[in-house]
PDB file of N, CA and C in Angstrom:
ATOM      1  N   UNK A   1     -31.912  69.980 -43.003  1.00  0.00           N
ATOM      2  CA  UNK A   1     -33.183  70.206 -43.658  1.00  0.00           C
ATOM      3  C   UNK A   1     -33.736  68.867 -44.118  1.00  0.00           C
ATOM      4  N   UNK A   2     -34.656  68.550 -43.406  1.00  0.00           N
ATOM      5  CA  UNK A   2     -35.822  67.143 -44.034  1.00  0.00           C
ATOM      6  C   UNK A   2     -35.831  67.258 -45.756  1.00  0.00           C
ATOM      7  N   UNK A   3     -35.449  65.655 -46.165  1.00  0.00           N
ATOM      8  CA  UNK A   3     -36.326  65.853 -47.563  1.00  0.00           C
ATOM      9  C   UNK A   3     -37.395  65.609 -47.446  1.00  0.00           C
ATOM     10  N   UNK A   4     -38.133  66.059 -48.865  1.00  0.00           N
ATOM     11  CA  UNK A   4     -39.397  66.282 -49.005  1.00  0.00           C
ATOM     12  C   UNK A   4     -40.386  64.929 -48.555  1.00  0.00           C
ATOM     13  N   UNK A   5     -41.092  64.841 -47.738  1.00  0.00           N
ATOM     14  CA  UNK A   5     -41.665  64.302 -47.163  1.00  0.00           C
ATOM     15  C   UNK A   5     -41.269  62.902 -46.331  1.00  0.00           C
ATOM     16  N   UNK A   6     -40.162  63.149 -45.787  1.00  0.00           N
ATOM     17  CA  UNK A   6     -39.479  62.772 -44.887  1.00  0.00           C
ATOM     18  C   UNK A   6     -40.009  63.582 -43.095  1.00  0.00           C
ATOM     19  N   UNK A   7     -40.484  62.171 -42.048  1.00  0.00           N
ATOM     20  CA  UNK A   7     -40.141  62.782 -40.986  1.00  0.00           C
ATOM     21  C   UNK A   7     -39.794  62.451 -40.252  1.00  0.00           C
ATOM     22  N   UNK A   8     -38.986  62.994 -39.150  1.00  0.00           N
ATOM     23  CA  UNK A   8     -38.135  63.208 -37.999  1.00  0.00           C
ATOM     24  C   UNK A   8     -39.044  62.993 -36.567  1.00  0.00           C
ATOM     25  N   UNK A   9     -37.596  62.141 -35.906  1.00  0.00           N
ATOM     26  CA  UNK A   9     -38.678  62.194 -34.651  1.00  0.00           C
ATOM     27  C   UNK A   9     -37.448  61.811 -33.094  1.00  0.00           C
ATOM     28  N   UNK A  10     -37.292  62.021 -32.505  1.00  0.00           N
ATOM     29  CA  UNK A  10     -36.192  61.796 -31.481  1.00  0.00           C
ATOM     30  C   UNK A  10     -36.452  60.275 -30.746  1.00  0.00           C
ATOM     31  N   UNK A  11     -35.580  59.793 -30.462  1.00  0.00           N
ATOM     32  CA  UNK A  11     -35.311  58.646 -29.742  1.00  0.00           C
ATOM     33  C   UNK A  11     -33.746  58.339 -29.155  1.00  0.00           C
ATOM     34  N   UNK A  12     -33.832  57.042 -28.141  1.00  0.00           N
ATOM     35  CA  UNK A  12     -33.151  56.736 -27.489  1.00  0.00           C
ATOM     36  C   UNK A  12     -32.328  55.339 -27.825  1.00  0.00           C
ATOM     37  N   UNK A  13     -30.984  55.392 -28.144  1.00  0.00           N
ATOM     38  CA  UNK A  13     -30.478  54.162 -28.841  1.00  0.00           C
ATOM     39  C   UNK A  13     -30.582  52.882 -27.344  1.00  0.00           C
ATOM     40  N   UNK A  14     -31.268  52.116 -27.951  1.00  0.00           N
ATOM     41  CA  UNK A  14     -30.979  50.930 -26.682  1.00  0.00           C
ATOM     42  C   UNK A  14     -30.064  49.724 -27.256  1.00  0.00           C
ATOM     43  N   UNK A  15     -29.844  49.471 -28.149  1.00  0.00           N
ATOM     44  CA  UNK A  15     -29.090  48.310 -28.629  1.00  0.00           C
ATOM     45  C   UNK A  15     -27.939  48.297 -29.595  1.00  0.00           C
ATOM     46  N   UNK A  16     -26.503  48.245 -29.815  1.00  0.00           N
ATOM     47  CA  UNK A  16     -25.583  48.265 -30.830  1.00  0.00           C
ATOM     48  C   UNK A  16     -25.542  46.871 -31.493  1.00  0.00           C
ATOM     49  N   UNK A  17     -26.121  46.813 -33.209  1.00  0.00           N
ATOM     50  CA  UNK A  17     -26.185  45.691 -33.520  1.00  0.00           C
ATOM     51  C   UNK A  17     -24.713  45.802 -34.813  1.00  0.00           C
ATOM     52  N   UNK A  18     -24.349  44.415 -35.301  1.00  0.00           N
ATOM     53  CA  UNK A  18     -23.350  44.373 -36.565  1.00  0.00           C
ATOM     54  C   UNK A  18     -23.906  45.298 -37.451  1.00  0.00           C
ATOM     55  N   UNK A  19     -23.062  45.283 -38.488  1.00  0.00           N
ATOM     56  CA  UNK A  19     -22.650  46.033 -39.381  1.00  0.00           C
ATOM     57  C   UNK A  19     -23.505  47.461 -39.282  1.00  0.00           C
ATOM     58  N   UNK A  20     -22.853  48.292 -38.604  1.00  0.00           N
ATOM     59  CA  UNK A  20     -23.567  49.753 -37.543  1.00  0.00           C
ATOM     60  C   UNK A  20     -25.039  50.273 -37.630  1.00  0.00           C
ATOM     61  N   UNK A  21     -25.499  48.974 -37.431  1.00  0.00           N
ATOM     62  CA  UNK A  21     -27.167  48.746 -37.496  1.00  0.00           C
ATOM     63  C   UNK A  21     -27.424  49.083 -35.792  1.00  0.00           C
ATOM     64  N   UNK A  22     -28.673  49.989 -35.232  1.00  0.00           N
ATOM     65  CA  UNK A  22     -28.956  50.123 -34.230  1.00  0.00           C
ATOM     66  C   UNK A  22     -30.442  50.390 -33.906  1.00  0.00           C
ATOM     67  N   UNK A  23     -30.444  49.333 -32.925  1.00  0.00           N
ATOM     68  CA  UNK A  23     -32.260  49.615 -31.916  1.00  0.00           C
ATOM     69  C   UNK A  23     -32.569  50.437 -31.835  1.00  0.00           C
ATOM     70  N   UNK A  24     -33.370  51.083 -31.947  1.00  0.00           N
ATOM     71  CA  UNK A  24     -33.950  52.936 -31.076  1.00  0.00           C
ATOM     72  C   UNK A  24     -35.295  52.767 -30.859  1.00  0.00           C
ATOM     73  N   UNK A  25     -35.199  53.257 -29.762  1.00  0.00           N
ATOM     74  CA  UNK A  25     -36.903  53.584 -28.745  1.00  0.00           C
ATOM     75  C   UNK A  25     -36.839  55.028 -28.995  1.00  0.00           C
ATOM     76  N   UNK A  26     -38.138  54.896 -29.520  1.00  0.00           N
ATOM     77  CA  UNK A  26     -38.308  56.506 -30.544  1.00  0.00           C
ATOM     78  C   UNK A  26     -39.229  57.160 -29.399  1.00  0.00           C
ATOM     79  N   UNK A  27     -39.287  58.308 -29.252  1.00  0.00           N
ATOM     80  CA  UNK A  27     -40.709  58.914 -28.404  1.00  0.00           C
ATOM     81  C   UNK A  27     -41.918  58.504 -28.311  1.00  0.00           C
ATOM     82  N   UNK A  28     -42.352  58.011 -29.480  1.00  0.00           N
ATOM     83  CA  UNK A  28     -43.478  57.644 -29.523  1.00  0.00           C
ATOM     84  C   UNK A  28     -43.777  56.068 -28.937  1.00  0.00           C
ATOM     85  N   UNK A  29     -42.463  55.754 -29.078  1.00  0.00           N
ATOM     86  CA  UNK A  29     -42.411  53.864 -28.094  1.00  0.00           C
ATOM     87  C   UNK A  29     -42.705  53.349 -28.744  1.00  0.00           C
ATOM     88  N   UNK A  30     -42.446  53.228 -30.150  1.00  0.00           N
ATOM     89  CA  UNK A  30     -42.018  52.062 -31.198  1.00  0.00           C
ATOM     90  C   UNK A  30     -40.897  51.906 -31.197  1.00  0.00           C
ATOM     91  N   UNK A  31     -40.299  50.691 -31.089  1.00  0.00           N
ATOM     92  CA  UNK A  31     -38.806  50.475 -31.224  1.00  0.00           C
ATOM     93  C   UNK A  31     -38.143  49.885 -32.706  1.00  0.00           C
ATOM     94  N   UNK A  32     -37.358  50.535 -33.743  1.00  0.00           N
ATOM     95  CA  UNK A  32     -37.011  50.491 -34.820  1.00  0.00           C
ATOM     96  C   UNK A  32     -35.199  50.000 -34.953  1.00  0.00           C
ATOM     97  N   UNK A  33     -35.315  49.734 -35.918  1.00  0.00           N
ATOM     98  CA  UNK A  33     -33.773  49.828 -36.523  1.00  0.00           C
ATOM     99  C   UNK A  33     -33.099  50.774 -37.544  1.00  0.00           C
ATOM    100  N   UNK A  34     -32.090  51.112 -36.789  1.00  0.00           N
ATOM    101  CA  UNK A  34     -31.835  52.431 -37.791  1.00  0.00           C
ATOM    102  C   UNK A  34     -30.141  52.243 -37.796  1.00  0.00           C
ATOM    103  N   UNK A  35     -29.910  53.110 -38.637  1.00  0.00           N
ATOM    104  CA  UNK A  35     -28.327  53.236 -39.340  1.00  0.00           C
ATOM    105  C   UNK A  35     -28.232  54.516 -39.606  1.00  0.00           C
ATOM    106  N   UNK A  36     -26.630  54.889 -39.221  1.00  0.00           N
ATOM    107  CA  UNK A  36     -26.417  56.285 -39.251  1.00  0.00           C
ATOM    108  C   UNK A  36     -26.140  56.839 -40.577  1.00  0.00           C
ATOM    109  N   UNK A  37     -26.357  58.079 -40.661  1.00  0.00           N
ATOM    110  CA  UNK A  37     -26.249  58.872 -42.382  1.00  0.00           C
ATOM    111  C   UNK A  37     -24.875  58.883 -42.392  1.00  0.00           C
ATOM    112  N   UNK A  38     -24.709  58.882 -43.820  1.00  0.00           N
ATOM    113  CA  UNK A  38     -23.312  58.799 -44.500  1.00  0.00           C
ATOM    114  C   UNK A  38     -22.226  60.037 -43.242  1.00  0.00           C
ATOM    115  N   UNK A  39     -22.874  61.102 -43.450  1.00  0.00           N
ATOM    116  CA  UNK A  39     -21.876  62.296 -43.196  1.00  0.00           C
ATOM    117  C   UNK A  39     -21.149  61.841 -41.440  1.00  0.00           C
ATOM    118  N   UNK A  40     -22.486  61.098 -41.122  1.00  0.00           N
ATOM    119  CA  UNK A  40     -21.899  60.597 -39.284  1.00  0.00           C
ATOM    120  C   UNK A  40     -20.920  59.771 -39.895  1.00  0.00           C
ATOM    121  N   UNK A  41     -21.333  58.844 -40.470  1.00  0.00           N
ATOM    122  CA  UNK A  41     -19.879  57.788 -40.713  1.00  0.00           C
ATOM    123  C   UNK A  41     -18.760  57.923 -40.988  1.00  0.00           C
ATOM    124  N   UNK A  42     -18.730  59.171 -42.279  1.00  0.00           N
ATOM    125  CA  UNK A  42     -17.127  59.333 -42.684  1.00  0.00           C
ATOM    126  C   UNK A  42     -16.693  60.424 -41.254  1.00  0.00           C
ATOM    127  N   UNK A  43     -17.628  61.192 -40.677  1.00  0.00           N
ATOM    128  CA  UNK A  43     -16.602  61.762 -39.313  1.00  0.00           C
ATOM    129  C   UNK A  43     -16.231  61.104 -38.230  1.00  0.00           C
ATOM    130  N   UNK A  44     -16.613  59.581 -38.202  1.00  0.00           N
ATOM    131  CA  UNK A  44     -16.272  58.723 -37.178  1.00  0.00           C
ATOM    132  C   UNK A  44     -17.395  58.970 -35.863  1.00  0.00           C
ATOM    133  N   UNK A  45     -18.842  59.523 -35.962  1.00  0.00           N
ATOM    134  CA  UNK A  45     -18.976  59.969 -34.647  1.00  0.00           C
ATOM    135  C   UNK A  45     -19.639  58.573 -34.323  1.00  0.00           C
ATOM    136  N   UNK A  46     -19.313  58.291 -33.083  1.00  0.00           N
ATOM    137  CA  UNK A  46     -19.418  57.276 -32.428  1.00  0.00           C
ATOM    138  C   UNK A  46     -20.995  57.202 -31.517  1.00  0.00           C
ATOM    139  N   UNK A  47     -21.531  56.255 -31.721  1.00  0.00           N
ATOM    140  CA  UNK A  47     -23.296  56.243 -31.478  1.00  0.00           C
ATOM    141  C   UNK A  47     -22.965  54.681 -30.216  1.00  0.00           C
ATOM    142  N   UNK A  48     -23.609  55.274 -29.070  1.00  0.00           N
ATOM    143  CA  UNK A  48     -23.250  54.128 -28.238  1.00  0.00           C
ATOM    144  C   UNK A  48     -24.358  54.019 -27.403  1.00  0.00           C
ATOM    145  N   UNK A  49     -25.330  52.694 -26.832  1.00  0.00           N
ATOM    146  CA  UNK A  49     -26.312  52.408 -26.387  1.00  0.00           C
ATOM    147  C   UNK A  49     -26.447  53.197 -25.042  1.00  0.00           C
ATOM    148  N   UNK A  50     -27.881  54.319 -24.900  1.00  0.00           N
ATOM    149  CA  UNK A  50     -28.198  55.335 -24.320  1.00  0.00           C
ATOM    150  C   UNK A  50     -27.954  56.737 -24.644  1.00  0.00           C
ATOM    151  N   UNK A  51     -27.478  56.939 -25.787  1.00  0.00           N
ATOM    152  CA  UNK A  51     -27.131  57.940 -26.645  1.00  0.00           C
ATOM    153  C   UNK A  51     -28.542  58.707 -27.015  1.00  0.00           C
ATOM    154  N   UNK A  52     -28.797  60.003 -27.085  1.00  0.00           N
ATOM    155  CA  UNK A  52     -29.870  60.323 -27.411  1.00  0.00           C
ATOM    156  C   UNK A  52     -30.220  60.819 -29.168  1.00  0.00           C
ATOM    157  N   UNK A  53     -30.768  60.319 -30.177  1.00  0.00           N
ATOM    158  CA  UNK A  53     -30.583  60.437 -31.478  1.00  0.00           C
ATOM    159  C   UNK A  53     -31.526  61.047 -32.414  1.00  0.00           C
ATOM    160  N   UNK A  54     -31.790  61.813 -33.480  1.00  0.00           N
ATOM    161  CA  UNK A  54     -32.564  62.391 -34.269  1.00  0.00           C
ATOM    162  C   UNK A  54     -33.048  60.964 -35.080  1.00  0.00           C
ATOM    163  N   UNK A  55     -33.713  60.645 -35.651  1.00  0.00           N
ATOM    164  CA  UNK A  55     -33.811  59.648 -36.635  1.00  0.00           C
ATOM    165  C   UNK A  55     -34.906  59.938 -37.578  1.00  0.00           C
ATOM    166  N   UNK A  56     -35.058  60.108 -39.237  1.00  0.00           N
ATOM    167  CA  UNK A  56     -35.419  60.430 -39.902  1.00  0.00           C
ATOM    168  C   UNK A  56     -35.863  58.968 -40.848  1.00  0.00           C
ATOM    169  N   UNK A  57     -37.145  59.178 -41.167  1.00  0.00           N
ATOM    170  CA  UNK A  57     -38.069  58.248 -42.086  1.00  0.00           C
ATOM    171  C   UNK A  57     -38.412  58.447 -43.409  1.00  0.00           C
ATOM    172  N   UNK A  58     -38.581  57.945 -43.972  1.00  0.00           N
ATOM    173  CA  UNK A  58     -39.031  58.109 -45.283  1.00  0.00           C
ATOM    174  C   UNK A  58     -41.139  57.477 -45.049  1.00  0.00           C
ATOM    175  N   UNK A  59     -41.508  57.770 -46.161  1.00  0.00           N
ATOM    176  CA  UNK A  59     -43.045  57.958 -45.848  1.00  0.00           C
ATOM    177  C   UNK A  59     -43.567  55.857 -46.462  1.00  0.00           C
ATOM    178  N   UNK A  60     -42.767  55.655 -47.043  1.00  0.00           N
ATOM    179  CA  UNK A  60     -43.053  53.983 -47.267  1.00  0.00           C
ATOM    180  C   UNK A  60     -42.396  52.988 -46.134  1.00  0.00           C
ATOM    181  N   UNK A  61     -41.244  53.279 -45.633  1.00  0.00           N
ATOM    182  CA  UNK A  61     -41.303  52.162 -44.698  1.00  0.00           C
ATOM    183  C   UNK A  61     -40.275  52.760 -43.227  1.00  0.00           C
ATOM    184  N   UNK A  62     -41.587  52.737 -42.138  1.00  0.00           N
ATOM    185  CA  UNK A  62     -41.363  53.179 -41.107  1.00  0.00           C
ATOM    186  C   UNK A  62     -41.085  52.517 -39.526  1.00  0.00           C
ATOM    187  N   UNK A  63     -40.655  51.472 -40.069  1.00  0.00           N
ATOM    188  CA  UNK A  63     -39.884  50.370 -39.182  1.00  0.00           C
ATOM    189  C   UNK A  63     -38.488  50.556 -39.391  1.00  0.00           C
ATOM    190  N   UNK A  64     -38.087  51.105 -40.196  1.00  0.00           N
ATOM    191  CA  UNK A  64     -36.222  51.350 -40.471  1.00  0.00           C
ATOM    192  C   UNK A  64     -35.839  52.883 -40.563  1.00  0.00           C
ATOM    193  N   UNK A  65     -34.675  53.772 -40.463  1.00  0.00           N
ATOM    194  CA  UNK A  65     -34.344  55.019 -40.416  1.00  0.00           C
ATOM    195  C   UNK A  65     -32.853  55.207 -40.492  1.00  0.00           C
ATOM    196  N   UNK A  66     -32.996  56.431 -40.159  1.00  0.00           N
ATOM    197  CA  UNK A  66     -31.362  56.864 -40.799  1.00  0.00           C
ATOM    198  C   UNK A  66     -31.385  57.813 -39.417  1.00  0.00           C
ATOM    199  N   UNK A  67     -30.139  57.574 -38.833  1.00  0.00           N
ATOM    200  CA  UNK A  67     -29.499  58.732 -37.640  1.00  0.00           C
ATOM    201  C   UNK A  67     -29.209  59.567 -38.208  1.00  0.00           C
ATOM    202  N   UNK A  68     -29.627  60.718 -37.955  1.00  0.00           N
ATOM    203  CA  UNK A  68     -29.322  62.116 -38.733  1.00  0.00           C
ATOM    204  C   UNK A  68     -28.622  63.279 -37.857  1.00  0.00           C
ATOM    205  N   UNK A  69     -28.491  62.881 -36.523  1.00  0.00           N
ATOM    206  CA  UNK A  69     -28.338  63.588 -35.366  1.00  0.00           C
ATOM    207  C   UNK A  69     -28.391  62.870 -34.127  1.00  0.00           C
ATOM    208  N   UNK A  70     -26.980  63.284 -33.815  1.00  0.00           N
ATOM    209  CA  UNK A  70     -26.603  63.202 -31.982  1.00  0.00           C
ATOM    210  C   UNK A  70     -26.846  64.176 -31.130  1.00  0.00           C
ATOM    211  N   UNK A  71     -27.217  63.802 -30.219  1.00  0.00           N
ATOM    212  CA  UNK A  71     -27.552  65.125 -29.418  1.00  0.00           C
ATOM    213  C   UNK A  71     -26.373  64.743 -28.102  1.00  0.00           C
ATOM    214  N   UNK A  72     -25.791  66.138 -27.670  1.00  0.00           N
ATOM    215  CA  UNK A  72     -24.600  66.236 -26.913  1.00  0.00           C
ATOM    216  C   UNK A  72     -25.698  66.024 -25.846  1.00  0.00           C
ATOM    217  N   UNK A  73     -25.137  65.289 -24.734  1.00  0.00           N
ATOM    218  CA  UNK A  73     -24.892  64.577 -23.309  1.00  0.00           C
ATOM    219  C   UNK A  73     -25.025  65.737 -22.328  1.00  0.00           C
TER     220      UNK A  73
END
């Protein structure tokens, strides 16, 4: 469930950067940096360049995001 005025939008991871910072080509073909949500991290799920990903924004700054979702292959 989105927080409150938070939105979502699908993209495609193209780049694995340090400290589990990652590129994404979003649908719309802006390419951002995003980092995965806590709950991906402590289950170990593994995010690897061409991966297809949910990524969620906040409404002030929409150049950065949070992976909120993997989508199975």
């Amino acid at each position: 469930m989105p927080s409150r005025g938070n939105t979502q939008l699908d993209g495609q991871v193209r780049e694995s950067l340090p400290n589990t910072m990652f590129r994404v080509a979003l649908s719309d073909g802006r390419l951002i940096l995003a980092t995965p949500l806590g709950k991906l991290r402590r289950s170990f799920v593994r995010i690897l360049p061409g991966d297809r990903v949910r990524v969620e924004f906040t409404k002030y700054d929409r150049d950065r995001g949070r992976i909120i979702q993997k989508y199975q292959k």
